[in-house]
C-alpha atoms as a PDB file:
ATOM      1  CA  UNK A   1     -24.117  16.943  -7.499  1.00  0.00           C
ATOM      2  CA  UNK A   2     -21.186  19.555  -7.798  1.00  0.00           C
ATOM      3  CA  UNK A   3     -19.154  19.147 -10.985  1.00  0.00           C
ATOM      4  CA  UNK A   4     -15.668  20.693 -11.720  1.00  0.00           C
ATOM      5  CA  UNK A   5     -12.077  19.918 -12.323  1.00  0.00           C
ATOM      6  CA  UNK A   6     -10.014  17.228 -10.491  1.00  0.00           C
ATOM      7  CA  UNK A   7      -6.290  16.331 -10.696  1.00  0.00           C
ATOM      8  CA  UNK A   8      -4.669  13.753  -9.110  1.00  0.00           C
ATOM      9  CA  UNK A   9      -3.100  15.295  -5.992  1.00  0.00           C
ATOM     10  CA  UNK A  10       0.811  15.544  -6.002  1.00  0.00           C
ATOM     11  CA  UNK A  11       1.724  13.457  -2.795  1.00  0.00           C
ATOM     12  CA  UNK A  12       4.192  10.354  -2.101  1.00  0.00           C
ATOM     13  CA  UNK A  13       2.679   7.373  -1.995  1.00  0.00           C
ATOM     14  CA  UNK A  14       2.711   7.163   1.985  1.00  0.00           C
ATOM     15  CA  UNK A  15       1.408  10.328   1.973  1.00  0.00           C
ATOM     16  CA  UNK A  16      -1.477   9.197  -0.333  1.00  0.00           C
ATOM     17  CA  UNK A  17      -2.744   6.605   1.311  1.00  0.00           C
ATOM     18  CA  UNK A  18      -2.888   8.237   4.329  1.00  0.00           C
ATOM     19  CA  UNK A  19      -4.962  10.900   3.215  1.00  0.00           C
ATOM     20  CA  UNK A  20      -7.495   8.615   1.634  1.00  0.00           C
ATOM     21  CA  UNK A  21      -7.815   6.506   4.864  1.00  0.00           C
ATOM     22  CA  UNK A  22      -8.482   9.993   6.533  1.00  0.00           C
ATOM     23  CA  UNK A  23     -11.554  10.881   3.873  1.00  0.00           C
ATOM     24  CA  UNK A  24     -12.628   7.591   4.276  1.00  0.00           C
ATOM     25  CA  UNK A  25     -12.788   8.813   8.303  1.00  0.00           C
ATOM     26  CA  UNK A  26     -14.536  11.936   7.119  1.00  0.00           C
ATOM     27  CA  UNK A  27     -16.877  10.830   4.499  1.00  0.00           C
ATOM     28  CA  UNK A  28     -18.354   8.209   7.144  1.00  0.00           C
ATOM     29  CA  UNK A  29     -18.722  11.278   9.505  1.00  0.00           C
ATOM     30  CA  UNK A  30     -21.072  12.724   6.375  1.00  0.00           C
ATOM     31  CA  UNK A  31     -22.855   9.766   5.478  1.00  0.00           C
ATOM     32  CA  UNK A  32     -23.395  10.265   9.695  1.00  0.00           C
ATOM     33  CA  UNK A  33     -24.971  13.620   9.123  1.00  0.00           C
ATOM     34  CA  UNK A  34     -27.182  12.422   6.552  1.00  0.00           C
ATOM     35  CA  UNK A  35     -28.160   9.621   8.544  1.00  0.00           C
ATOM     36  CA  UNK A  36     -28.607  12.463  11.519  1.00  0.00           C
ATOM     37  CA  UNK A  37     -30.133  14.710   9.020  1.00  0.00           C
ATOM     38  CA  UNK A  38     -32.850  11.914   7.751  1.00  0.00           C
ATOM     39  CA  UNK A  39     -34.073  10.780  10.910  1.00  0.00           C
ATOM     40  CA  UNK A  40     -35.203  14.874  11.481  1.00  0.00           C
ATOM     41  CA  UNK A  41     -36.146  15.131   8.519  1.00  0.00           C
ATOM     42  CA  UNK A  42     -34.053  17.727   7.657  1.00  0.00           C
ATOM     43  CA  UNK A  43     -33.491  17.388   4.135  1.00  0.00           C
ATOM     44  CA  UNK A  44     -32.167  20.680   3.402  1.00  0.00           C
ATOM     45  CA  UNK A  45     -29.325  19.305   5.397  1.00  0.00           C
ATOM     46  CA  UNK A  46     -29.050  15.754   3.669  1.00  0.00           C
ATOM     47  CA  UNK A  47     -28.539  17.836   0.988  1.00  0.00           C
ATOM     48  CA  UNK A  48     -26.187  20.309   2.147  1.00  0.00           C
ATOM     49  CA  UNK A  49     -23.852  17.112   3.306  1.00  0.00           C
ATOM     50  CA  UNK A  50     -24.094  15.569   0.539  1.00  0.00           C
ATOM     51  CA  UNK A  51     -22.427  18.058  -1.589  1.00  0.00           C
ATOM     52  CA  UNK A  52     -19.650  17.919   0.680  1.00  0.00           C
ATOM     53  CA  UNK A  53     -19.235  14.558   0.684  1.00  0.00           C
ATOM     54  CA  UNK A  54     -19.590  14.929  -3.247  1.00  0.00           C
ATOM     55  CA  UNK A  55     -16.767  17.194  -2.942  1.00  0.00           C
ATOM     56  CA  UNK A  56     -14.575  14.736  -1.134  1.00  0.00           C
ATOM     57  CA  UNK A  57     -15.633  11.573  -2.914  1.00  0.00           C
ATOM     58  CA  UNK A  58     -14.652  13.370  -6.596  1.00  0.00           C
ATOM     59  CA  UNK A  59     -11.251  13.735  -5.329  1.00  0.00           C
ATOM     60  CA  UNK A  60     -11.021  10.556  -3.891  1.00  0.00           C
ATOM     61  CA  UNK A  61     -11.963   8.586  -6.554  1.00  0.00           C
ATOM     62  CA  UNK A  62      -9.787   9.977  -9.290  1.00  0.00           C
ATOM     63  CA  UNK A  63      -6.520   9.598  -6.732  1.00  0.00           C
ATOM     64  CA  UNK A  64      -7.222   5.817  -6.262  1.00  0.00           C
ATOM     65  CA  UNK A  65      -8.084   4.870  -9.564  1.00  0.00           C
ATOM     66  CA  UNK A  66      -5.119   7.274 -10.980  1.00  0.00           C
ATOM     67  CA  UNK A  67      -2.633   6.063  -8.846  1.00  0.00           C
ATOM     68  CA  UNK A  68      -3.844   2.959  -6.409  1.00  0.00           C
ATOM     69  CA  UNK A  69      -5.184   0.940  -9.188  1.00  0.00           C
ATOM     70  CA  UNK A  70      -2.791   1.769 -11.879  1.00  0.00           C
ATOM     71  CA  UNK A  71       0.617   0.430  -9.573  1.00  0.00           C
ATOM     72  CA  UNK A  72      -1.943  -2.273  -9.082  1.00  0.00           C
ATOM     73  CA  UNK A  73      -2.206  -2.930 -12.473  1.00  0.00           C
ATOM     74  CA  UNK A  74       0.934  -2.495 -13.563  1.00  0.00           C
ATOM     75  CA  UNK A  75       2.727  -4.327 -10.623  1.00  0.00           C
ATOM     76  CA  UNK A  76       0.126  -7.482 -10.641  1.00  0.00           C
ATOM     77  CA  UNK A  77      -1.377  -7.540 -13.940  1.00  0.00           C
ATOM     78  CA  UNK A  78      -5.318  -6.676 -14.962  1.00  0.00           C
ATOM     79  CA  UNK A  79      -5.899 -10.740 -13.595  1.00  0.00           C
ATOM     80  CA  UNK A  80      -3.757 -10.541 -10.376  1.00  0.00           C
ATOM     81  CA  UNK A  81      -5.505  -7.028  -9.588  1.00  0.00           C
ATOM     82  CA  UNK A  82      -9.193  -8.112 -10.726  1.00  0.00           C
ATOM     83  CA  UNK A  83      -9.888  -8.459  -7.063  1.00  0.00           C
ATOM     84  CA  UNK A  84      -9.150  -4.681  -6.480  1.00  0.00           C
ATOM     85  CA  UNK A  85     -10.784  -3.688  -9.797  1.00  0.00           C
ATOM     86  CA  UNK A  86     -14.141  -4.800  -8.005  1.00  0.00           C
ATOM     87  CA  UNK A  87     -14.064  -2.935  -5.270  1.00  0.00           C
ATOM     88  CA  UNK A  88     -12.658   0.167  -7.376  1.00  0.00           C
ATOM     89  CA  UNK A  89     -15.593  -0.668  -9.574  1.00  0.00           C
ATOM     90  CA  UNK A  90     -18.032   0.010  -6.289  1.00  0.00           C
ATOM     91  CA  UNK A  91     -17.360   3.889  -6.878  1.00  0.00           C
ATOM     92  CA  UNK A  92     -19.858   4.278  -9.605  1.00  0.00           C
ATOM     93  CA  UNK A  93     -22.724   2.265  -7.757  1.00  0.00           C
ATOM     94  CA  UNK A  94     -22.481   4.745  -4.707  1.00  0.00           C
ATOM     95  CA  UNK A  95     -22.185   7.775  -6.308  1.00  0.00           C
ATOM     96  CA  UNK A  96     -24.681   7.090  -7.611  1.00  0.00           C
ATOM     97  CA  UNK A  97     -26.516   6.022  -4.535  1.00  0.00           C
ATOM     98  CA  UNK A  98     -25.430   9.582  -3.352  1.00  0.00           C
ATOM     99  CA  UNK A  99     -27.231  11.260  -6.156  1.00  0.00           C
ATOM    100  CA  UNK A 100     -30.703   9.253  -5.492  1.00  0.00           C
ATOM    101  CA  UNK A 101     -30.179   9.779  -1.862  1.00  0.00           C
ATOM    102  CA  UNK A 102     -29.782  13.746  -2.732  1.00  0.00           C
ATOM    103  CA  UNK A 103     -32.826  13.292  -4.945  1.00  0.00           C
ATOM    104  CA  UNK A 104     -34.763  11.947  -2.678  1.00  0.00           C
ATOM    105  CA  UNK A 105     -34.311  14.314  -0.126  1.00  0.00           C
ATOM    106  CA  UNK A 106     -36.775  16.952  -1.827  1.00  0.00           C
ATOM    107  CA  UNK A 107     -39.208  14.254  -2.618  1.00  0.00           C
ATOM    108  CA  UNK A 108     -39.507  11.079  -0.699  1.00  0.00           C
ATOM    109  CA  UNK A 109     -38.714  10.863   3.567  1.00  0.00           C
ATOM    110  CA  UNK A 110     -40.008   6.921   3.600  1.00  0.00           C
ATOM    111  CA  UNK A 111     -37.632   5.808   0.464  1.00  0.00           C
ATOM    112  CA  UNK A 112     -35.189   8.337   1.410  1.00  0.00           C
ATOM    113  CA  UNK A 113     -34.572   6.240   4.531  1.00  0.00           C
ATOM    114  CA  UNK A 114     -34.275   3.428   2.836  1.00  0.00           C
ATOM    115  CA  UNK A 115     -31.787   4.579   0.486  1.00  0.00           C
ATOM    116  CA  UNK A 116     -29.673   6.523   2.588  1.00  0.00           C
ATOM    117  CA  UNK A 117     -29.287   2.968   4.648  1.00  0.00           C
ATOM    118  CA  UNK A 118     -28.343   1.169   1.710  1.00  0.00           C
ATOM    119  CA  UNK A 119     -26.002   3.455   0.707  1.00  0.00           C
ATOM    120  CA  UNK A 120     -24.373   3.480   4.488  1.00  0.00           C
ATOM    121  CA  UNK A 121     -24.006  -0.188   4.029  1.00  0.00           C
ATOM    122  CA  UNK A 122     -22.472   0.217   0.785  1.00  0.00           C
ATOM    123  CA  UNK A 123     -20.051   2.293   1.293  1.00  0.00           C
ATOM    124  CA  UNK A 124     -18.680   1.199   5.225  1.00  0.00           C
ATOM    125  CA  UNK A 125     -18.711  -2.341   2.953  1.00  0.00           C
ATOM    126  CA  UNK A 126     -16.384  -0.443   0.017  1.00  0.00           C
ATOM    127  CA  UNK A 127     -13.760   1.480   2.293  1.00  0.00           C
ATOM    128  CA  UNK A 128     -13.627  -1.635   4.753  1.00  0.00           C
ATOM    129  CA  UNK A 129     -12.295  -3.590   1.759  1.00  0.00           C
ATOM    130  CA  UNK A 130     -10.079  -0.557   0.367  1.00  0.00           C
ATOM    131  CA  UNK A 131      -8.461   0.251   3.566  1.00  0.00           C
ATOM    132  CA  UNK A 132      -7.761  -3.784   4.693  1.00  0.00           C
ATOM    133  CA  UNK A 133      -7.305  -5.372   1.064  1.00  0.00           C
ATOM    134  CA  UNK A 134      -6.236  -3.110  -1.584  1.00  0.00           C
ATOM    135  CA  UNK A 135      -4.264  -0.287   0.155  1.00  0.00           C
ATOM    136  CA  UNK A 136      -2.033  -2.774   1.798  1.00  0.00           C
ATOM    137  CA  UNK A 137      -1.607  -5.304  -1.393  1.00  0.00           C
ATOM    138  CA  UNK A 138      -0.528  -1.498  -3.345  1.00  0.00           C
ATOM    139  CA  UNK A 139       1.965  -0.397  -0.474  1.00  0.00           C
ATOM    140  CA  UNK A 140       3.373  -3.945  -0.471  1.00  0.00           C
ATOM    141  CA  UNK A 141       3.394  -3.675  -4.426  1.00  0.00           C
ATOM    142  CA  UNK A 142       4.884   0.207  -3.991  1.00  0.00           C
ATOM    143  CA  UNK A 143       7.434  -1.287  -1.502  1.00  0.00           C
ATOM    144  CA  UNK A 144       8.735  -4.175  -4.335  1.00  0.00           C
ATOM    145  CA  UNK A 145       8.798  -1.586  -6.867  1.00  0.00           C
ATOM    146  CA  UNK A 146      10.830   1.139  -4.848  1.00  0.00           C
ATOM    147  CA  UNK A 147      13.577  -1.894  -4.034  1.00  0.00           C
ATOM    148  CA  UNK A 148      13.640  -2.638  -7.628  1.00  0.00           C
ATOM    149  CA  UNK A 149      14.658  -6.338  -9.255  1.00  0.00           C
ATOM    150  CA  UNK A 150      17.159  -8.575  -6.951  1.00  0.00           C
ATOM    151  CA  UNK A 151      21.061  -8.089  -8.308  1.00  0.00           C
ATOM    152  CA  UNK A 152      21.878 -10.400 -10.891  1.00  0.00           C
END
């Protein structure tokens, strides 16, 4: 996969979560074209949109964890977030899954099929529980913080 240098993106916290609901939008659209891609057979392009998603999914990653998880953690504790920590701890297992799948795609059509299914599954399983569990338990934690502590 494509390697380089990531920094947290400078944007509000509205603004943030937005944007990540949006790649989750567009990295379902790729995981689309590989699907696309596999049935033909193509696997120059399962490839090809792979690296893009790798691209994406980088970037992604290192926002949520960086600043998602860490209000998380610091808001609710390491035990009041360990919910959140497991599906933050689902990035590694597809990336992963996005490297065989890329693998695969010069060697393998049958198991290539089979991964690139199980890695659809794993990841519309992953953003369904970012974007209706953990997003909204950090804005509601983001919204506490930003009122601050009730007047004495």
């Amino acid at each position: 996969m494509v390697e380089g240098r990531y920094s947290p993106r400078d944007l509000g916290f509205e603004a943030l979560v937005k944007a990540l609901v949006g790649e989750h939008a567009k990295m379902k659209q790729g995981l689309s074209r590989v699907e696309e891609a596999t049935e033909r057979r193509d696997f120059e392009e399962v490839s090809k949109a792979l690296r893009e998603l790798d691209l994406i999914f980088r970037q992604h990653i290192l926002d949520e964890e960086s600043t998602i998880l860490r209000l998380l953690v610091k808001e609710l504790g390491v035990k009041a977030a360990e919910e959140e920590i497991k599906v933050f701890q689902q990035h590694r297992p597809i990336h992963q899954l996005m490297q065989e799948v890329a693998e695969l795609a010069s060697m393998s059509a049958d198991k290539l099929v089979d991964k690139q299914w199980e890695l659809n599954a794993l990841f519309l399983r992953h953003t369904s529980a970012e974007e209706h569990f953990v997003f909204p338990r950090a804005t509601s934690c983001y919204l506490a913080q930003r009122k601050g502590p009730p007047p004495p």
